[in-house]
N, C-alpha and C. Protein backbone atom coordinates (compact mmCIF):
# COMPACT_ATOMS: atom_id res chain seq x y z
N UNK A 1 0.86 -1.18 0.00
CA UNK A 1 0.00 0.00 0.00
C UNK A 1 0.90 1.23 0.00
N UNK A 2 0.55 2.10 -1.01
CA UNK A 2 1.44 3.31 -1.13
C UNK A 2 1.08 4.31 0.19
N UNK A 3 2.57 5.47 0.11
CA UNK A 3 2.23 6.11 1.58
C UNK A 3 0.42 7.11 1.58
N UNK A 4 -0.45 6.87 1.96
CA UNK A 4 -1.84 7.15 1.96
C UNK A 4 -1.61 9.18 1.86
N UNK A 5 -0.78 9.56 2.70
CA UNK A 5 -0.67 10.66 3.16
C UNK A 5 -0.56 11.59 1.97
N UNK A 6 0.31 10.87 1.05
CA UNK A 6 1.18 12.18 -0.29
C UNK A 6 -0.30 12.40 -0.89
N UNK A 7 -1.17 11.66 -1.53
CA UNK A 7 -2.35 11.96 -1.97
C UNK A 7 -3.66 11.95 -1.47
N UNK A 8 -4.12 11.53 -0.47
CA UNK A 8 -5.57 11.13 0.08
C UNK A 8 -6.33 12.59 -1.03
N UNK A 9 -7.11 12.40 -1.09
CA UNK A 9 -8.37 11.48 -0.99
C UNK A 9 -8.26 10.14 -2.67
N UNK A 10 -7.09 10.83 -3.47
CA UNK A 10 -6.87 9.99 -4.62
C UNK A 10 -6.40 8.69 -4.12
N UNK A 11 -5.17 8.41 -3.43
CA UNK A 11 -5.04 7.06 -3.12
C UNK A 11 -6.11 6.44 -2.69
N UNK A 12 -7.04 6.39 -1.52
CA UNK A 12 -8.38 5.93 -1.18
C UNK A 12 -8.74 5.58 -2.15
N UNK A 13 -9.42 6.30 -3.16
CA UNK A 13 -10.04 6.01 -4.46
C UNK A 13 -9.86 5.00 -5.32
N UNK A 14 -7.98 5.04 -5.86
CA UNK A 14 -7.37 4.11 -6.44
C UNK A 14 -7.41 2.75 -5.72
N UNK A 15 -6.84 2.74 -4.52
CA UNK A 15 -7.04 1.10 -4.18
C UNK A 15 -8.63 0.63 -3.56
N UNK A 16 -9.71 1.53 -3.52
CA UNK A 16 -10.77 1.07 -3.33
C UNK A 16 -11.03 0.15 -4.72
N UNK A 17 -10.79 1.32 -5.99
CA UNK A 17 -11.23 0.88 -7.05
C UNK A 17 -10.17 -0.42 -7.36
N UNK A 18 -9.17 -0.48 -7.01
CA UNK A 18 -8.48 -1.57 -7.19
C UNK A 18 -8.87 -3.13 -6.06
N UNK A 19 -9.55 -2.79 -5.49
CA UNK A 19 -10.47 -3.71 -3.97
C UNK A 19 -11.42 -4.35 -4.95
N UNK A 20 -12.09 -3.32 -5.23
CA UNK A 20 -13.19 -3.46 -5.68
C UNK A 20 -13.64 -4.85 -6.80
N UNK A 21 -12.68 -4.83 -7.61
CA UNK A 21 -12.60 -5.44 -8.96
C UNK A 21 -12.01 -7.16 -8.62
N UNK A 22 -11.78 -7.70 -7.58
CA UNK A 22 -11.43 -8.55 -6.71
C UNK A 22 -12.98 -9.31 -6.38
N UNK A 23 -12.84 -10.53 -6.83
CA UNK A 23 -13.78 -11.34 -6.06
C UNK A 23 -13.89 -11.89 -5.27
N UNK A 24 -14.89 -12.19 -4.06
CA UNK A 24 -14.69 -12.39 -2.57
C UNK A 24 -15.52 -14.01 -2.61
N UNK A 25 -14.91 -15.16 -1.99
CA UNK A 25 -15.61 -16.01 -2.31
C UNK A 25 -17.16 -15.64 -0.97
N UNK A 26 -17.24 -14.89 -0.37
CA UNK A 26 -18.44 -14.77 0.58
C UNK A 26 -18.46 -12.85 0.53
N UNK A 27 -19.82 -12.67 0.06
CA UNK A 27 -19.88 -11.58 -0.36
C UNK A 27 -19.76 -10.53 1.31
N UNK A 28 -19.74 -11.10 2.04
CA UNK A 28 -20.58 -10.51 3.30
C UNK A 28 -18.79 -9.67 3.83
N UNK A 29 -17.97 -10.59 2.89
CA UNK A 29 -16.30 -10.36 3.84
C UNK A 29 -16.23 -8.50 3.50
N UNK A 30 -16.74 -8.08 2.19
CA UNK A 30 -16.74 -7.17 1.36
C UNK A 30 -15.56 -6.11 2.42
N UNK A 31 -15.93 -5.55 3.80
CA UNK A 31 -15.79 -4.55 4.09
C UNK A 31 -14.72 -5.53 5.02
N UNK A 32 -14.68 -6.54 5.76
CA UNK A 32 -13.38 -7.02 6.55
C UNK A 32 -12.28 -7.47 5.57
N UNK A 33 -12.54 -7.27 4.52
CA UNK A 33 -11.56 -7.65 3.45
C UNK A 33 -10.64 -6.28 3.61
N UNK A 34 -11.48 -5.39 3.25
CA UNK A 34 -10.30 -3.88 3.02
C UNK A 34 -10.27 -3.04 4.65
N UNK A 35 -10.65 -3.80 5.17
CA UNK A 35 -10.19 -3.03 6.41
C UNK A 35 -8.75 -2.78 7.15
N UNK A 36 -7.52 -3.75 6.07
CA UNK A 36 -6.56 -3.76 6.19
C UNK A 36 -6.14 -2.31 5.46
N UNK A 37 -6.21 -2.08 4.52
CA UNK A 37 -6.50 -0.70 4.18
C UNK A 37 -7.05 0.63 4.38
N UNK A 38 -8.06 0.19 5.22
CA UNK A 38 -8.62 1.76 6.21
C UNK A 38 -7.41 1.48 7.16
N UNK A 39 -7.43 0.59 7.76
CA UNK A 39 -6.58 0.56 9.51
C UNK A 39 -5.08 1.01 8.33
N UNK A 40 -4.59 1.02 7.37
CA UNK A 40 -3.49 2.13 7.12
C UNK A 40 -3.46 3.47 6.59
N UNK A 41 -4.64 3.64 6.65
CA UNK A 41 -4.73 5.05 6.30
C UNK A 41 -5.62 5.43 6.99
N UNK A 42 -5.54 4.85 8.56
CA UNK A 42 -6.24 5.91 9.71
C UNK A 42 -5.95 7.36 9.77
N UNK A 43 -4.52 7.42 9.73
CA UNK A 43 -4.16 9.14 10.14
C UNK A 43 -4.93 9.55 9.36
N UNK A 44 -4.89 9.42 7.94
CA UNK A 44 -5.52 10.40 6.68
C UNK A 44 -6.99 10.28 7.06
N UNK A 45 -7.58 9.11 7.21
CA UNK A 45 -9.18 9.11 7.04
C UNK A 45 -10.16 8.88 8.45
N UNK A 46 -8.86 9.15 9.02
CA UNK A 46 -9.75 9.23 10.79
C UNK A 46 -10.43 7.71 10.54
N UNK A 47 -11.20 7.62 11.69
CA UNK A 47 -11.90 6.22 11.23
C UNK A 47 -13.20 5.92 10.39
N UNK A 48 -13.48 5.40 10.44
CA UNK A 48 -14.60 4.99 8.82
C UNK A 48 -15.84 4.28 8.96
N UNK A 49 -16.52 4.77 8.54
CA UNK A 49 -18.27 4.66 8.43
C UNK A 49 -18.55 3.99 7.45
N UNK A 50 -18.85 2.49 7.67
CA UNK A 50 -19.38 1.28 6.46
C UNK A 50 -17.96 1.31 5.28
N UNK A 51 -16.98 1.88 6.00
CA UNK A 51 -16.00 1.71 4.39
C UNK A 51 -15.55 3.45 4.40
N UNK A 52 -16.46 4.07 4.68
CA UNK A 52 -16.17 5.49 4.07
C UNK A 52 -15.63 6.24 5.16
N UNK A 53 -14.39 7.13 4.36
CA UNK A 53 -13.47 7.87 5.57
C UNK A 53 -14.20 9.06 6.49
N UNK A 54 -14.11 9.18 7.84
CA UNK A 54 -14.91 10.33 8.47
C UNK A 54 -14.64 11.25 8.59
N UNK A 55 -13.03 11.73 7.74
CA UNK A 55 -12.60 13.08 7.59
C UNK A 55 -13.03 13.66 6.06
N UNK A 56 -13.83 12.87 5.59
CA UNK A 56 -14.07 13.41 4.25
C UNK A 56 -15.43 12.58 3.67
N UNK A 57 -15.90 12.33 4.95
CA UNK A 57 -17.31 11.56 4.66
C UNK A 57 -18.47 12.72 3.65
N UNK A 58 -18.32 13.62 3.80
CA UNK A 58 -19.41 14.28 3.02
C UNK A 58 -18.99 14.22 1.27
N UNK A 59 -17.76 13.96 1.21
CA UNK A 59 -16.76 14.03 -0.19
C UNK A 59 -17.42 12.73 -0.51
N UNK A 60 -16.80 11.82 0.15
CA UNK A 60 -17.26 10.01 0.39
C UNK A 60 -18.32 9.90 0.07
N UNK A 61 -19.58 10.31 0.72
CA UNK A 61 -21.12 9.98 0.33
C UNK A 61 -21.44 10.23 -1.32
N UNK A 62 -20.64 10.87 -1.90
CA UNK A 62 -20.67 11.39 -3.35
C UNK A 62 -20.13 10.28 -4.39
N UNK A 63 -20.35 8.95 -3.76
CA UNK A 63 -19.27 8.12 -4.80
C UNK A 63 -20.74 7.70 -5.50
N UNK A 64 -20.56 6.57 -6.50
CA UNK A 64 -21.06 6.56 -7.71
C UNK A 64 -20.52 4.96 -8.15
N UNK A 65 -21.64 4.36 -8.62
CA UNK A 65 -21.60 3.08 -9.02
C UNK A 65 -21.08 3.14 -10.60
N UNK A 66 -20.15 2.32 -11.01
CA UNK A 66 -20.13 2.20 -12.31
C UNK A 66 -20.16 0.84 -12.66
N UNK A 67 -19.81 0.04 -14.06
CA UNK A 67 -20.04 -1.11 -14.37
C UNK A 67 -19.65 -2.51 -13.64
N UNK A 68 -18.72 -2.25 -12.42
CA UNK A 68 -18.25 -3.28 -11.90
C UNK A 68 -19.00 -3.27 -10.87
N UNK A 69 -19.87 -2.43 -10.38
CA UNK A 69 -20.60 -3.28 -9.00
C UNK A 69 -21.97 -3.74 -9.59
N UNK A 70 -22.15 -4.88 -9.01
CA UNK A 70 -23.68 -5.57 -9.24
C UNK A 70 -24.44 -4.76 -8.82
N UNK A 71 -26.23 -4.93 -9.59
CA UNK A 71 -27.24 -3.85 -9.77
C UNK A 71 -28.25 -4.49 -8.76
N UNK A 72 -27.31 -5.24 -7.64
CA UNK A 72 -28.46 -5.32 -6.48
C UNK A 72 -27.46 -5.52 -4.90
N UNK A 73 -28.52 -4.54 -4.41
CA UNK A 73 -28.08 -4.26 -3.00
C UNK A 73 -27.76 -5.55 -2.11
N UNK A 74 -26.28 -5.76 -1.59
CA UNK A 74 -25.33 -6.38 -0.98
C UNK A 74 -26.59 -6.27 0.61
N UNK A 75 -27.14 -7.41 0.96
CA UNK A 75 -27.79 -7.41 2.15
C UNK A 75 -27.09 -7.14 3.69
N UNK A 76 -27.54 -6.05 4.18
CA UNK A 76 -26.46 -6.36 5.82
C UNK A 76 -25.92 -5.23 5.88
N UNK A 77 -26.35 -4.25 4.41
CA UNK A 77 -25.14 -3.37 4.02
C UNK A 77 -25.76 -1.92 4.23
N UNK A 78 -25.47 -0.66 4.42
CA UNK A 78 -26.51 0.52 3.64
C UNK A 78 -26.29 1.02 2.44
N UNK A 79 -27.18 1.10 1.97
CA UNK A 79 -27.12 1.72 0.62
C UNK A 79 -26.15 2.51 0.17
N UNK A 80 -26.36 3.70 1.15
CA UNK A 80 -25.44 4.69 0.59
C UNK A 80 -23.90 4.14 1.16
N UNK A 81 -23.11 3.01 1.33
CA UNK A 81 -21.70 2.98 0.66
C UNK A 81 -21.39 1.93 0.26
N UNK A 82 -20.06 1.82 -0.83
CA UNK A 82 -20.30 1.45 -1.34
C UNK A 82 -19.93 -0.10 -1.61
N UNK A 83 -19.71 -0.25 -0.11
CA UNK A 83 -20.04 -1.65 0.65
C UNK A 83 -21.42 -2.59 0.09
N UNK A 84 -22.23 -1.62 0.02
CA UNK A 84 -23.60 -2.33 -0.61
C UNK A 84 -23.86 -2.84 -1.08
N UNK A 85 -22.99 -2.30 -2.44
CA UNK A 85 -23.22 -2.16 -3.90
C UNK A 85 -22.24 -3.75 -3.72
């Protein structure tokens, strides 16, 4: 994992989207999967709400589904992140 600090909120982005594209054999792991990745970029993203950083959660709530997440809501999950999806 690159140093989080030189870019946040772009690094976040990049290895989410790089998380993302990864198949989980149990859909439910979704968010204990990358939590190795929030817990290193605590300093930058304070701690994190369903996935999303709480120093930039209002930025965060603004993300956006594109062709790689499935077009039905991940159960267990909330909607709005993008844990859900």
């Amino acid at each position: 994992i690159p140093d989080p600090s030189r870019h946040f909120p772009d690094t976040f982005t990049l290895l989410l989207g790089q998380y993302l594209r990864r198949n989980l054999r149990h859909e439910f792991d979704i968010l204990n999967a990358f939590t190795a990745v929030l817990t290193r970029m605590k300093d930058d993203i304070g701690a994190h709400l369903w996935g999303l950083p709480s120093k930039a959660l209002a930025a965060a709530l603004q993300w956006k589904t594109d062709q790689l997440f499935p077009t039905t809501q991940r159960a267990g999950f909330p909607s709005w992140s993008w844990a859900g999806w």
